[in-house]
C-alpha atoms as a PDB file:
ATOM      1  CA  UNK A   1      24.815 -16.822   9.641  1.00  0.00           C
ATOM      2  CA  UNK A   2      22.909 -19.833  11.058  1.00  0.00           C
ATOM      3  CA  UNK A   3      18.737 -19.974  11.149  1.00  0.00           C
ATOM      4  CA  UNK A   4      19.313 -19.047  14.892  1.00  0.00           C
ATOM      5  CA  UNK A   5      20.346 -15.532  13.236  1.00  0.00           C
ATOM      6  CA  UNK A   6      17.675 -15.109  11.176  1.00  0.00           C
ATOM      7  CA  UNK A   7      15.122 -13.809  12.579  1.00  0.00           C
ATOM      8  CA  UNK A   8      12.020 -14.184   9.681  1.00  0.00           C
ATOM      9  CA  UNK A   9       8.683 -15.555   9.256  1.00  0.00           C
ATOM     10  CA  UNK A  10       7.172 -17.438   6.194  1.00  0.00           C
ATOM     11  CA  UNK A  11      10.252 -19.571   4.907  1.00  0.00           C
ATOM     12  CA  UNK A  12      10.128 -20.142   1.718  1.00  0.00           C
ATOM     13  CA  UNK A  13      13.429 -21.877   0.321  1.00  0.00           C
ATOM     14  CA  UNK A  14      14.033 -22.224  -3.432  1.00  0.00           C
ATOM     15  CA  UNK A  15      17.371 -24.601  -4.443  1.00  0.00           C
ATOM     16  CA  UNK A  16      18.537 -23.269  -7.935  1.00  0.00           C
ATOM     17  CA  UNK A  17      22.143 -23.387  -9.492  1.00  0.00           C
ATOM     18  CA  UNK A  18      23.877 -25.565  -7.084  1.00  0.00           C
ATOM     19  CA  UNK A  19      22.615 -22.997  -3.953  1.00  0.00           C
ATOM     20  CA  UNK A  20      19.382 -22.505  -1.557  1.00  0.00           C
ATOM     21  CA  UNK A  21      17.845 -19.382  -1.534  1.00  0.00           C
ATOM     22  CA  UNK A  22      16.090 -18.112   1.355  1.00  0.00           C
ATOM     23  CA  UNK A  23      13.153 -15.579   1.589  1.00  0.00           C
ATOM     24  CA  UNK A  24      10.708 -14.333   4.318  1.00  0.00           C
ATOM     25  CA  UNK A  25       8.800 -12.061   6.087  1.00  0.00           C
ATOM     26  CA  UNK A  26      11.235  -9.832   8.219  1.00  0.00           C
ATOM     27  CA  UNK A  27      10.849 -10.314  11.491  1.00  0.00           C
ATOM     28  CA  UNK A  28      11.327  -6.486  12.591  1.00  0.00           C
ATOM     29  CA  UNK A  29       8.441  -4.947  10.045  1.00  0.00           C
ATOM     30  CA  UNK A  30       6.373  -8.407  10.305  1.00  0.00           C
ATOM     31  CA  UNK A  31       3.270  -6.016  11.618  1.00  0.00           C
ATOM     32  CA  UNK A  32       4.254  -2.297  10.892  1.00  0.00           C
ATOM     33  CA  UNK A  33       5.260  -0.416   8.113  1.00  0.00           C
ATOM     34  CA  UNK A  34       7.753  -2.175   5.030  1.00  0.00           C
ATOM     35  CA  UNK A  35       9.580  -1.815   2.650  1.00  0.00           C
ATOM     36  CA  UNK A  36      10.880  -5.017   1.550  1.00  0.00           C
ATOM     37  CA  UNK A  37      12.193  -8.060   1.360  1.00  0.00           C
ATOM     38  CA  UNK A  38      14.994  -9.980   1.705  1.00  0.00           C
ATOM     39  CA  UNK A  39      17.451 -13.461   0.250  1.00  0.00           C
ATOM     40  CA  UNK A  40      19.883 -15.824   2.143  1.00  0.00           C
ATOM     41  CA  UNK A  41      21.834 -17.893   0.367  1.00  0.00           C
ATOM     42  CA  UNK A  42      23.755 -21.221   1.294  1.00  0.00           C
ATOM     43  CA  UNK A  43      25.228 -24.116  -0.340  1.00  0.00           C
ATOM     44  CA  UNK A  44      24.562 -26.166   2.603  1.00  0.00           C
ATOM     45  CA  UNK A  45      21.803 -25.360   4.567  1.00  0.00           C
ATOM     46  CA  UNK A  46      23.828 -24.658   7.691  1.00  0.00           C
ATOM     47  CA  UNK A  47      25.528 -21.836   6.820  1.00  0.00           C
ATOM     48  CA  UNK A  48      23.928 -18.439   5.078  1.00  0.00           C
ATOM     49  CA  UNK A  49      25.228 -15.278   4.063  1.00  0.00           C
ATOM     50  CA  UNK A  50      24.181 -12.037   5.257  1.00  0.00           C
ATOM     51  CA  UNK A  51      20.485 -10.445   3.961  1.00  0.00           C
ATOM     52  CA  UNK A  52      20.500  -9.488   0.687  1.00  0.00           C
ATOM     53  CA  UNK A  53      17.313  -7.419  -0.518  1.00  0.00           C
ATOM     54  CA  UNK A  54      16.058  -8.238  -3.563  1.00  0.00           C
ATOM     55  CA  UNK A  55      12.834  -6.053  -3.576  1.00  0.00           C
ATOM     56  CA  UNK A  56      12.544  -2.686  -1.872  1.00  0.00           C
ATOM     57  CA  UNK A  57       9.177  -0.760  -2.858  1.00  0.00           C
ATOM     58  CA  UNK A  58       9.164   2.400  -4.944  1.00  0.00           C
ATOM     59  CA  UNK A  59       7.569   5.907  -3.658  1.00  0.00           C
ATOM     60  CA  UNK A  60       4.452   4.946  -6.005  1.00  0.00           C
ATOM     61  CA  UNK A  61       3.886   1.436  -4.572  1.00  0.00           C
ATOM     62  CA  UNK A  62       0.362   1.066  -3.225  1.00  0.00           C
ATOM     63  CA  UNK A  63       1.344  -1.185  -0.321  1.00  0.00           C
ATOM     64  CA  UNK A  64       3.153   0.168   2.810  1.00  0.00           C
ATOM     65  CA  UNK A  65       2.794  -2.120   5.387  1.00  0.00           C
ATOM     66  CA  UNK A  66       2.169  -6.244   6.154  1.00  0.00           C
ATOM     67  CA  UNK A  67       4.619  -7.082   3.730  1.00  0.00           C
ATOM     68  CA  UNK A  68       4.361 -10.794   4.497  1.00  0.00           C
ATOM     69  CA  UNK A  69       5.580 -14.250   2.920  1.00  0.00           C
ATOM     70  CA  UNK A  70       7.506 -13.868  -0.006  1.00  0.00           C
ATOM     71  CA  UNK A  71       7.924 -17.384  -1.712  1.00  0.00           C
ATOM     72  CA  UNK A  72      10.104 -17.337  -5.547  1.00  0.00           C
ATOM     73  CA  UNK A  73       8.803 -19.766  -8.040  1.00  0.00           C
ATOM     74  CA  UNK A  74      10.999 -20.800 -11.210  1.00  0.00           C
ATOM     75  CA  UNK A  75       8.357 -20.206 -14.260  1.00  0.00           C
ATOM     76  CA  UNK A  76       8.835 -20.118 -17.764  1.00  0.00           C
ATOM     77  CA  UNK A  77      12.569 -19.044 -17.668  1.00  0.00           C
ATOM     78  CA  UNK A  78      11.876 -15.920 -14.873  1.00  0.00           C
ATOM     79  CA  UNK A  79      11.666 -15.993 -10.865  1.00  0.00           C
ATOM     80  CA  UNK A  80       8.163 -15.230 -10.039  1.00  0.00           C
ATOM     81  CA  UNK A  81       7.727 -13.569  -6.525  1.00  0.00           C
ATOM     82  CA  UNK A  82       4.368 -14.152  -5.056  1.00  0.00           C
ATOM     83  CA  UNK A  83       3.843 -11.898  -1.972  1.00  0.00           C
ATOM     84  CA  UNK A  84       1.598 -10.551   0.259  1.00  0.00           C
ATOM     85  CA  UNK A  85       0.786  -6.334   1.009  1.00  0.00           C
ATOM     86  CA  UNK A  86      -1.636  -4.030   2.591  1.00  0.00           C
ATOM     87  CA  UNK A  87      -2.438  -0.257   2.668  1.00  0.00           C
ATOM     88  CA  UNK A  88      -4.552   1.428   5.087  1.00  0.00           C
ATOM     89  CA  UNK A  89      -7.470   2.049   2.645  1.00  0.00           C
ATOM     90  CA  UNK A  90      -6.798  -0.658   0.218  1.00  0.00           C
ATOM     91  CA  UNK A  91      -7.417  -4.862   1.092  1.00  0.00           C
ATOM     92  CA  UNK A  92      -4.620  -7.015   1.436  1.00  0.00           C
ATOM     93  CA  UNK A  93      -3.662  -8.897  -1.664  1.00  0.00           C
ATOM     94  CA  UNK A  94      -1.217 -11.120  -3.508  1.00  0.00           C
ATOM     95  CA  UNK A  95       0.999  -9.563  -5.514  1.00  0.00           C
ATOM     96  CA  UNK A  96       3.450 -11.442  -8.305  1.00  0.00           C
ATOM     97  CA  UNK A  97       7.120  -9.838  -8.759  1.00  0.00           C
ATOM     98  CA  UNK A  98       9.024 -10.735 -11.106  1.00  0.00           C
ATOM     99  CA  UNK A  99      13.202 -11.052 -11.797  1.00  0.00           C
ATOM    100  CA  UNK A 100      15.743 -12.548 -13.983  1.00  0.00           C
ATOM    101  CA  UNK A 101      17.514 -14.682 -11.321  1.00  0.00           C
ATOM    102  CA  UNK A 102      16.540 -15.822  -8.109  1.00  0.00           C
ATOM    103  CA  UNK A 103      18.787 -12.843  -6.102  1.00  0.00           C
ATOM    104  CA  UNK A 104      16.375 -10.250  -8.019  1.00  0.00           C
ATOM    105  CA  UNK A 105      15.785  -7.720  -8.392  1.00  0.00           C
ATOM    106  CA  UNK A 106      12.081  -8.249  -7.803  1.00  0.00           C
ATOM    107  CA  UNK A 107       9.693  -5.913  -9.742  1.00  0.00           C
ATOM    108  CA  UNK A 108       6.404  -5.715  -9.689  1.00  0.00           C
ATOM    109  CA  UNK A 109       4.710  -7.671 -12.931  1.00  0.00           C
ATOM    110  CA  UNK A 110       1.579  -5.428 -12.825  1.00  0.00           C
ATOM    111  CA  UNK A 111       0.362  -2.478 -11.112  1.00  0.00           C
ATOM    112  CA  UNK A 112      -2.302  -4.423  -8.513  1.00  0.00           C
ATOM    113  CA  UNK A 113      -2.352  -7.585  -6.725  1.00  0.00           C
ATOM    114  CA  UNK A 114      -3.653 -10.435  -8.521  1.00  0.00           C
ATOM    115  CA  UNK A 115      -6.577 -11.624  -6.058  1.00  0.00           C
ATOM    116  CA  UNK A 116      -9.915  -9.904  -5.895  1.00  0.00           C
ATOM    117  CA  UNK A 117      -9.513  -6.007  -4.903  1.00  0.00           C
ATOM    118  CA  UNK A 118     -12.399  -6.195  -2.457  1.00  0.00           C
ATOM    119  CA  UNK A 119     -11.348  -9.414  -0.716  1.00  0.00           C
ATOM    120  CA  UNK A 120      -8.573  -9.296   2.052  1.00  0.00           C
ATOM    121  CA  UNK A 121      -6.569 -12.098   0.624  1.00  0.00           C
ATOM    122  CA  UNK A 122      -2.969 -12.992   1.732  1.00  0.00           C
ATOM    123  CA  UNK A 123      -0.076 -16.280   0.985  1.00  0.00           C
ATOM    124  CA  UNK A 124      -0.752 -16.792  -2.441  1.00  0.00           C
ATOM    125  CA  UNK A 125       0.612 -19.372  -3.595  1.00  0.00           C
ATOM    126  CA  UNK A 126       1.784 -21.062  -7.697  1.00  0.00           C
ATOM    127  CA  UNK A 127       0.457 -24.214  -8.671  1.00  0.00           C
ATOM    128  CA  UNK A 128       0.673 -25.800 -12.190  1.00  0.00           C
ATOM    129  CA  UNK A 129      -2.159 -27.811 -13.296  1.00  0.00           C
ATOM    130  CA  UNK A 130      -1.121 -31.212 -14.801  1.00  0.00           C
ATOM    131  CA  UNK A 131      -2.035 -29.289 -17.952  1.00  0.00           C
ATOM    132  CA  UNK A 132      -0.243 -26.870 -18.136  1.00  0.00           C
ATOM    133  CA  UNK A 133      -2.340 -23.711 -16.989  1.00  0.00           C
ATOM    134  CA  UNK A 134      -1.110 -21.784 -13.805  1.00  0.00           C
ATOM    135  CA  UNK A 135      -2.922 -21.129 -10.719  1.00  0.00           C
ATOM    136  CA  UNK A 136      -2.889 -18.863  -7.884  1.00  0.00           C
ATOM    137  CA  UNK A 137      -4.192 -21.050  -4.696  1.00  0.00           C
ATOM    138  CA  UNK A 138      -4.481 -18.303  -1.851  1.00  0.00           C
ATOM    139  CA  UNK A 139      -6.536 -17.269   1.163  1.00  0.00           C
ATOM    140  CA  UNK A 140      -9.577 -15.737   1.324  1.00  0.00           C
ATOM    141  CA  UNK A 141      -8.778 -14.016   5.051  1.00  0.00           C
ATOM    142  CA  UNK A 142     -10.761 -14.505   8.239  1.00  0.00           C
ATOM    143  CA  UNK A 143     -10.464 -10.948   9.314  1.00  0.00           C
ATOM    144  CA  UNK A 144     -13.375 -10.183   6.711  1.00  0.00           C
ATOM    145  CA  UNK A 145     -15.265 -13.716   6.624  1.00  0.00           C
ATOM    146  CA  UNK A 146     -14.772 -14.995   9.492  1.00  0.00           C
ATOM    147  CA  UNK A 147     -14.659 -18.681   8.392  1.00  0.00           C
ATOM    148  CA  UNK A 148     -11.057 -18.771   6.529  1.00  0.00           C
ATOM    149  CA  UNK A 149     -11.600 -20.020   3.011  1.00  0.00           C
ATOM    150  CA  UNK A 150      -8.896 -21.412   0.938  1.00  0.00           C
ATOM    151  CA  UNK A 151      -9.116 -20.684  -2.684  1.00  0.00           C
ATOM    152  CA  UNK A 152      -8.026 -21.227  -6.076  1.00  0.00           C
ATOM    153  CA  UNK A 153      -8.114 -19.098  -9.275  1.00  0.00           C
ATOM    154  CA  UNK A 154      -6.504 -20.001 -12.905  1.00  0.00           C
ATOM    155  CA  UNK A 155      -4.250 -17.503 -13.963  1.00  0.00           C
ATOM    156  CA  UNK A 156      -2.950 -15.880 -17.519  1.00  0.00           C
ATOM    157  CA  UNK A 157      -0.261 -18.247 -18.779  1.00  0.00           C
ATOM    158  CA  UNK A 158       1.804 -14.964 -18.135  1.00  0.00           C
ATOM    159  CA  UNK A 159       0.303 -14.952 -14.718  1.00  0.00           C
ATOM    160  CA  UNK A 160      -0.508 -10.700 -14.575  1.00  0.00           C
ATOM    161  CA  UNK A 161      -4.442 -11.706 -14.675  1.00  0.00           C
ATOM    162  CA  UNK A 162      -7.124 -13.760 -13.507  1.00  0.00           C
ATOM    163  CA  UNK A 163      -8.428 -16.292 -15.889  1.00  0.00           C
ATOM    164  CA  UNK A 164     -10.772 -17.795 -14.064  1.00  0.00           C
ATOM    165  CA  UNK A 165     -13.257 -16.856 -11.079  1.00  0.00           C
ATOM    166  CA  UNK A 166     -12.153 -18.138  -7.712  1.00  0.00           C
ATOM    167  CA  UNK A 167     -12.865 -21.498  -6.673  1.00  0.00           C
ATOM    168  CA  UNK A 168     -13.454 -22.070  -2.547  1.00  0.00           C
ATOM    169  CA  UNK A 169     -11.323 -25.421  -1.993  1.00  0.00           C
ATOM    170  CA  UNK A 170     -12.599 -25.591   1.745  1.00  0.00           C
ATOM    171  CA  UNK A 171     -13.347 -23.548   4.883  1.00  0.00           C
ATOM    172  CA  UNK A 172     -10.809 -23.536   8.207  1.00  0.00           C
ATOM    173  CA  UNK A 173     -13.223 -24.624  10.166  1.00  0.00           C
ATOM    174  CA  UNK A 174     -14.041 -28.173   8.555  1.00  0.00           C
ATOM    175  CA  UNK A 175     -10.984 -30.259   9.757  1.00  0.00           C
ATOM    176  CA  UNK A 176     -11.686 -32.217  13.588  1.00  0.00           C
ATOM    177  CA  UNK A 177      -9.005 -30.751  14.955  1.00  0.00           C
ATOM    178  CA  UNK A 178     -10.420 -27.090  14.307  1.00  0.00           C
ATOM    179  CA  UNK A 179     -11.410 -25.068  17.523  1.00  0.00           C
ATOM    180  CA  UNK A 180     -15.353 -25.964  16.806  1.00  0.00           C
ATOM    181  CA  UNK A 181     -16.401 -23.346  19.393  1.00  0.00           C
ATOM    182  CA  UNK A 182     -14.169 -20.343  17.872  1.00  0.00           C
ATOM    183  CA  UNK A 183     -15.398 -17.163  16.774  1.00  0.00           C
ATOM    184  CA  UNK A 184     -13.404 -17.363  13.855  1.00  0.00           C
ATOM    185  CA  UNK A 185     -10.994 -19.506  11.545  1.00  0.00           C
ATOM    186  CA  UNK A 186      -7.818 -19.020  10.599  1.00  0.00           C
ATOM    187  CA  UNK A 187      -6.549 -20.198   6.986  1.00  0.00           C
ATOM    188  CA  UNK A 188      -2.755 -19.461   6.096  1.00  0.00           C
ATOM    189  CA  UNK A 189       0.189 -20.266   3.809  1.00  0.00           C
ATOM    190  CA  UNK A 190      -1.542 -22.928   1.494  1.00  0.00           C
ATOM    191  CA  UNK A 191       1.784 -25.056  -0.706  1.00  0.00           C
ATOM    192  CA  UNK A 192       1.228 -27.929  -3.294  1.00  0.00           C
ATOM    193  CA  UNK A 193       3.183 -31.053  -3.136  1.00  0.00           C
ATOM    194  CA  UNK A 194       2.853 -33.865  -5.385  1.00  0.00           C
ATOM    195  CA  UNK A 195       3.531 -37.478  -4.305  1.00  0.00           C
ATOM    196  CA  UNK A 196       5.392 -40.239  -5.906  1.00  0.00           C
ATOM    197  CA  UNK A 197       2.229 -41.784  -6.273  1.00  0.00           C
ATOM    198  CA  UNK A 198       1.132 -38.947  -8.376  1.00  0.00           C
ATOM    199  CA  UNK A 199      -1.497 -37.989  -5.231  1.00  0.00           C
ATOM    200  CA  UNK A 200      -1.672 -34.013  -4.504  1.00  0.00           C
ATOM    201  CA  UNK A 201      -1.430 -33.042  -0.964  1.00  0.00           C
ATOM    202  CA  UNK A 202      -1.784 -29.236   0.380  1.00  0.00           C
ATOM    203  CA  UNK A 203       0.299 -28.361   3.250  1.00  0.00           C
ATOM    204  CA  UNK A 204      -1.573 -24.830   5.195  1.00  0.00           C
ATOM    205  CA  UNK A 205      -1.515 -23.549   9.050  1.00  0.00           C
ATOM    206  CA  UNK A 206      -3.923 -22.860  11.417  1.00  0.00           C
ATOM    207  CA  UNK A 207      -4.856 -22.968  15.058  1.00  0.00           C
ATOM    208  CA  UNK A 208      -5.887 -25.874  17.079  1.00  0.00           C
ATOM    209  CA  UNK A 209      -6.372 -24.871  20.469  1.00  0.00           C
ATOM    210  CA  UNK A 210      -3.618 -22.528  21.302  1.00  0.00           C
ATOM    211  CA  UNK A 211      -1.047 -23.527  18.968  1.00  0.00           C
ATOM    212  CA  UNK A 212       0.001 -22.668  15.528  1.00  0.00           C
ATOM    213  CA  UNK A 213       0.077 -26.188  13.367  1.00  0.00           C
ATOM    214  CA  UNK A 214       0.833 -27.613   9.910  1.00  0.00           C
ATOM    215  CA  UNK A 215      -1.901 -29.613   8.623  1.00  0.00           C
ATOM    216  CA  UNK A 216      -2.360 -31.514   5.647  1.00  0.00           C
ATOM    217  CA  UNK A 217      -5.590 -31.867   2.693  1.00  0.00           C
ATOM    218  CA  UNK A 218      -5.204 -34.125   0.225  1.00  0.00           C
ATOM    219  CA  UNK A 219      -7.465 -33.728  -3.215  1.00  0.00           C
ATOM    220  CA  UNK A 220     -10.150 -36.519  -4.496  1.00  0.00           C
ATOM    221  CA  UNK A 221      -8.579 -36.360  -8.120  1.00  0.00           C
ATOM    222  CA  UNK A 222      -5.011 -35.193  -7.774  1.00  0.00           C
ATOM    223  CA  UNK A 223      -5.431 -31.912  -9.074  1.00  0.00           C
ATOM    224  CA  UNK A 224      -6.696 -28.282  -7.606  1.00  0.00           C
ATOM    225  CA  UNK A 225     -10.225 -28.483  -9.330  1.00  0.00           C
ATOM    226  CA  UNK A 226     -10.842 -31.731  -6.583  1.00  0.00           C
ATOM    227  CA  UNK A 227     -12.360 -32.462  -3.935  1.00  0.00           C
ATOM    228  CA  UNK A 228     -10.278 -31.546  -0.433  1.00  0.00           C
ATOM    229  CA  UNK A 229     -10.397 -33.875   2.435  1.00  0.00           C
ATOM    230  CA  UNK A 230      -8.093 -33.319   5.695  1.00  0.00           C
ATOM    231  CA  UNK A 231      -5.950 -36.011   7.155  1.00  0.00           C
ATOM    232  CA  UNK A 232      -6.421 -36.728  10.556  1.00  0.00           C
ATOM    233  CA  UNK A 233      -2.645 -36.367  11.574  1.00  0.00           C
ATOM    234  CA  UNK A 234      -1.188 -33.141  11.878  1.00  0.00           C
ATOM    235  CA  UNK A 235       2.645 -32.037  10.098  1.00  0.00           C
ATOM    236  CA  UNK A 236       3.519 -30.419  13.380  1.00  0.00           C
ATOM    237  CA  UNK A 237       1.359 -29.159  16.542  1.00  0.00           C
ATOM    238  CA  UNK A 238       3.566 -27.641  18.729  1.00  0.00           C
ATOM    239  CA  UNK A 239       3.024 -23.824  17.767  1.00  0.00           C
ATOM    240  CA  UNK A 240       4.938 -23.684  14.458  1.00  0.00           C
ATOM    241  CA  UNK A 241       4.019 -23.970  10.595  1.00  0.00           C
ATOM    242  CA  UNK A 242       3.632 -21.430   7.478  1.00  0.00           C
ATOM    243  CA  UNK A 243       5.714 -23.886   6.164  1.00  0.00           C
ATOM    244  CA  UNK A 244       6.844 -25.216   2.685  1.00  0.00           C
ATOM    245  CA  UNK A 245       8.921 -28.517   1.235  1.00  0.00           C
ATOM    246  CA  UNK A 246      11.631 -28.576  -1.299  1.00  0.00           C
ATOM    247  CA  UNK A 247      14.004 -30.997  -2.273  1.00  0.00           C
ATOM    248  CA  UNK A 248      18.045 -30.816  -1.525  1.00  0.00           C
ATOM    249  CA  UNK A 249      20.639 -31.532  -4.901  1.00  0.00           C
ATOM    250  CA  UNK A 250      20.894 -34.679  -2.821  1.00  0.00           C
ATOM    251  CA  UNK A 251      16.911 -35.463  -3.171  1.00  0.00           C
ATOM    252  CA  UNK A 252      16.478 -35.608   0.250  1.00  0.00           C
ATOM    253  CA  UNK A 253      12.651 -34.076   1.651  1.00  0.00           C
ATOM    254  CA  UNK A 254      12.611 -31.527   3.139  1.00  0.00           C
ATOM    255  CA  UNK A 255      10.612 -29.335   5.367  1.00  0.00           C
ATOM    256  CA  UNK A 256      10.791 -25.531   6.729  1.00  0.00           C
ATOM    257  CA  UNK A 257       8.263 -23.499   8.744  1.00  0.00           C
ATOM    258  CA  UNK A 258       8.764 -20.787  11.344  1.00  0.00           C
ATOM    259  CA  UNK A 259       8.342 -21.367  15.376  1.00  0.00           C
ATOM    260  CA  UNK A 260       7.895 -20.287  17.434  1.00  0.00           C
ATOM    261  CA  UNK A 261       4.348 -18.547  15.901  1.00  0.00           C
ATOM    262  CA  UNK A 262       4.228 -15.159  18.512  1.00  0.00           C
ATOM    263  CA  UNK A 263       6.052 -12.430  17.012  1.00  0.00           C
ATOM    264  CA  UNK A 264       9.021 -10.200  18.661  1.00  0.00           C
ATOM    265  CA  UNK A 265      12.223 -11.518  17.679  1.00  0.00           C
ATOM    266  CA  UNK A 266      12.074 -14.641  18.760  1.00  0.00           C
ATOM    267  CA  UNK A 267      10.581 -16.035  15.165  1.00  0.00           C
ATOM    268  CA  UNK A 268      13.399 -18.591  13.318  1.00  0.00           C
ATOM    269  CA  UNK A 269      13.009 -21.247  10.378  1.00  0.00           C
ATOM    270  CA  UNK A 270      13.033 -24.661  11.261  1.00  0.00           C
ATOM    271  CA  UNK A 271      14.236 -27.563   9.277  1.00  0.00           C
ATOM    272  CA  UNK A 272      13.029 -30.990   9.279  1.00  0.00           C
ATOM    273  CA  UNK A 273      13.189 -33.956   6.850  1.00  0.00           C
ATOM    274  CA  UNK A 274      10.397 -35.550   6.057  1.00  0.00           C
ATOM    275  CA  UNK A 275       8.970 -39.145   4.099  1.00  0.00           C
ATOM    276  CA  UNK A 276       6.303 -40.027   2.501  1.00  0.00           C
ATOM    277  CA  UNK A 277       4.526 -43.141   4.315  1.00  0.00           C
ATOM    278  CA  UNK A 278       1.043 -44.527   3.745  1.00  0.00           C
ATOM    279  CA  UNK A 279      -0.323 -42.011   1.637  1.00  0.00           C
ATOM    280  CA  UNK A 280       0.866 -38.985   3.386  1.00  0.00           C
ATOM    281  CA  UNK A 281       3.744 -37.055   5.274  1.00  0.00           C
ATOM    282  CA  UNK A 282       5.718 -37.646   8.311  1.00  0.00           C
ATOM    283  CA  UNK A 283       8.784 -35.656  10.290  1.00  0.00           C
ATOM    284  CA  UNK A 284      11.874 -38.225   9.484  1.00  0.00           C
END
């Protein structure tokens, strides 16, 4: 398979062993009722095999629907999957899976989601502190505050609890490019990335005008407890983004988000390379 066979949202890639693992939200379930999720793998990036699930939700699992961006985080000698899931009557939260190797399979490392019960929360995502202590950075969702906030909350150094209260790193609405005259503001798929310079830069997605972009915040002290400012440059603009950055065996940049944004099939990842130039990122 190539990405123009793929048909997911939410890329989230994750090199391990000598391979690239891929994960997302399937395309076909994206807004509906799910079940699971799915892994490609390559050695190349050009070339994946066919889906392989590596979670598929018991008859007891609370969530049923909205199963949405599945990234895999190497942690303390496990895979931690950190994914989003609704119910009719329950919010929508972040919930961490957990596995042995990156190709699961992915159980659920508590009961409940992580994030606040009573908050409709989605794209959580790991960060770990320059001292050690984990942290769920996540969304705090427009649907019920209108505003998108982007949030952070310490975690359990065996990440099944809160350990902290969460922390609102900014609102959607703040950055110029933000639709000023909107009725509401859209904050999605926050991911960490730490410069050479040792500077820490959040990628997230949003809308500016019509499109779906890829923005960029960088923090006042180079950790998640800082102060977030937004670059004036956007990642991309051209209705794409929920994107992420890993490096190849090769150490080459990399970058992968989904476009086009609309759903119905026509969703695919998209691969770019990317360098790091005055104190920020640009497409290579």
């Amino acid at each position: 398979m190539t990405f123009q066979d793929i048909n997911i949202r939410d890329p989230f890639v994750l090199p391990a062993d000598g391979k690239y693992y891929l994960y997302g939200t399937r395309g076909s379930t994206t807004f509906g009722y799910a079940i699971g999720f799915d892994v490609y793998v390559s050695e190349d990036l050009e070339n994946w095999s066919e889906p392989h699930s590596v979670f598929e939700a018991s008859a007891d699992f609370w969530a049923d629907r909205n199963f949405w961006a599945p990234e895999v985080h190497a942690y303390n000698g496990k895979y931690y999957m950190f994914a989003s899931f609704k119910a009719e009557n329950a919010c929508r939260g972040t919930q961490i899976l957990v596995a042995d190797t990156p190709q699961g399979p992915f159980v659920p490392l508590t009961r409940e989601p992580v994030t606040p019960r009573d908050w409709e929360c989605l794209d959580g995502t790991l960060y770990v502190a320059k001292d050690g202590k984990p942290y769920i950075v996540f969304c705090h969702e427009w649907v019920q505050v209108k505003d998108g906030e982007m949030c952070a909350m310490e975690l359990t150094p065996d990440l099944k609890a809160a350990a902290s209260e969460p922390r609102l790193l900014f609102h959607a609405s703040e950055p110029h490019w933000a639709n000023k005259d909107a009725d509401s503001y859209v904050t999605d798929g926050p991911f960490l990335y730490r410069m050479q310079d040792g500077r820490l830069l959040m990628l997230w997605s949003s809308f500016a005008g019509k499109d779906y972009v890829e923005a960029i915040a960088v923090s006042d002290n180079d950790d998640i407890t800082g102060n977030w400012t937004h670059l004036p440059e956007l990642l991309f603009e051209k209705d794409g983004g929920h994107g992420m950055i890993f490096r190849t065996f090769e150490g080459e940049l990399c970058f992968i988000m989904h476009s086009p944004n609309h759903p119905g099939g026509a969703e695919r990842p998209r691969l770019t390379t990317l360098v790091e130039e005055n104190g920020t990122l640009r497409v290579k």
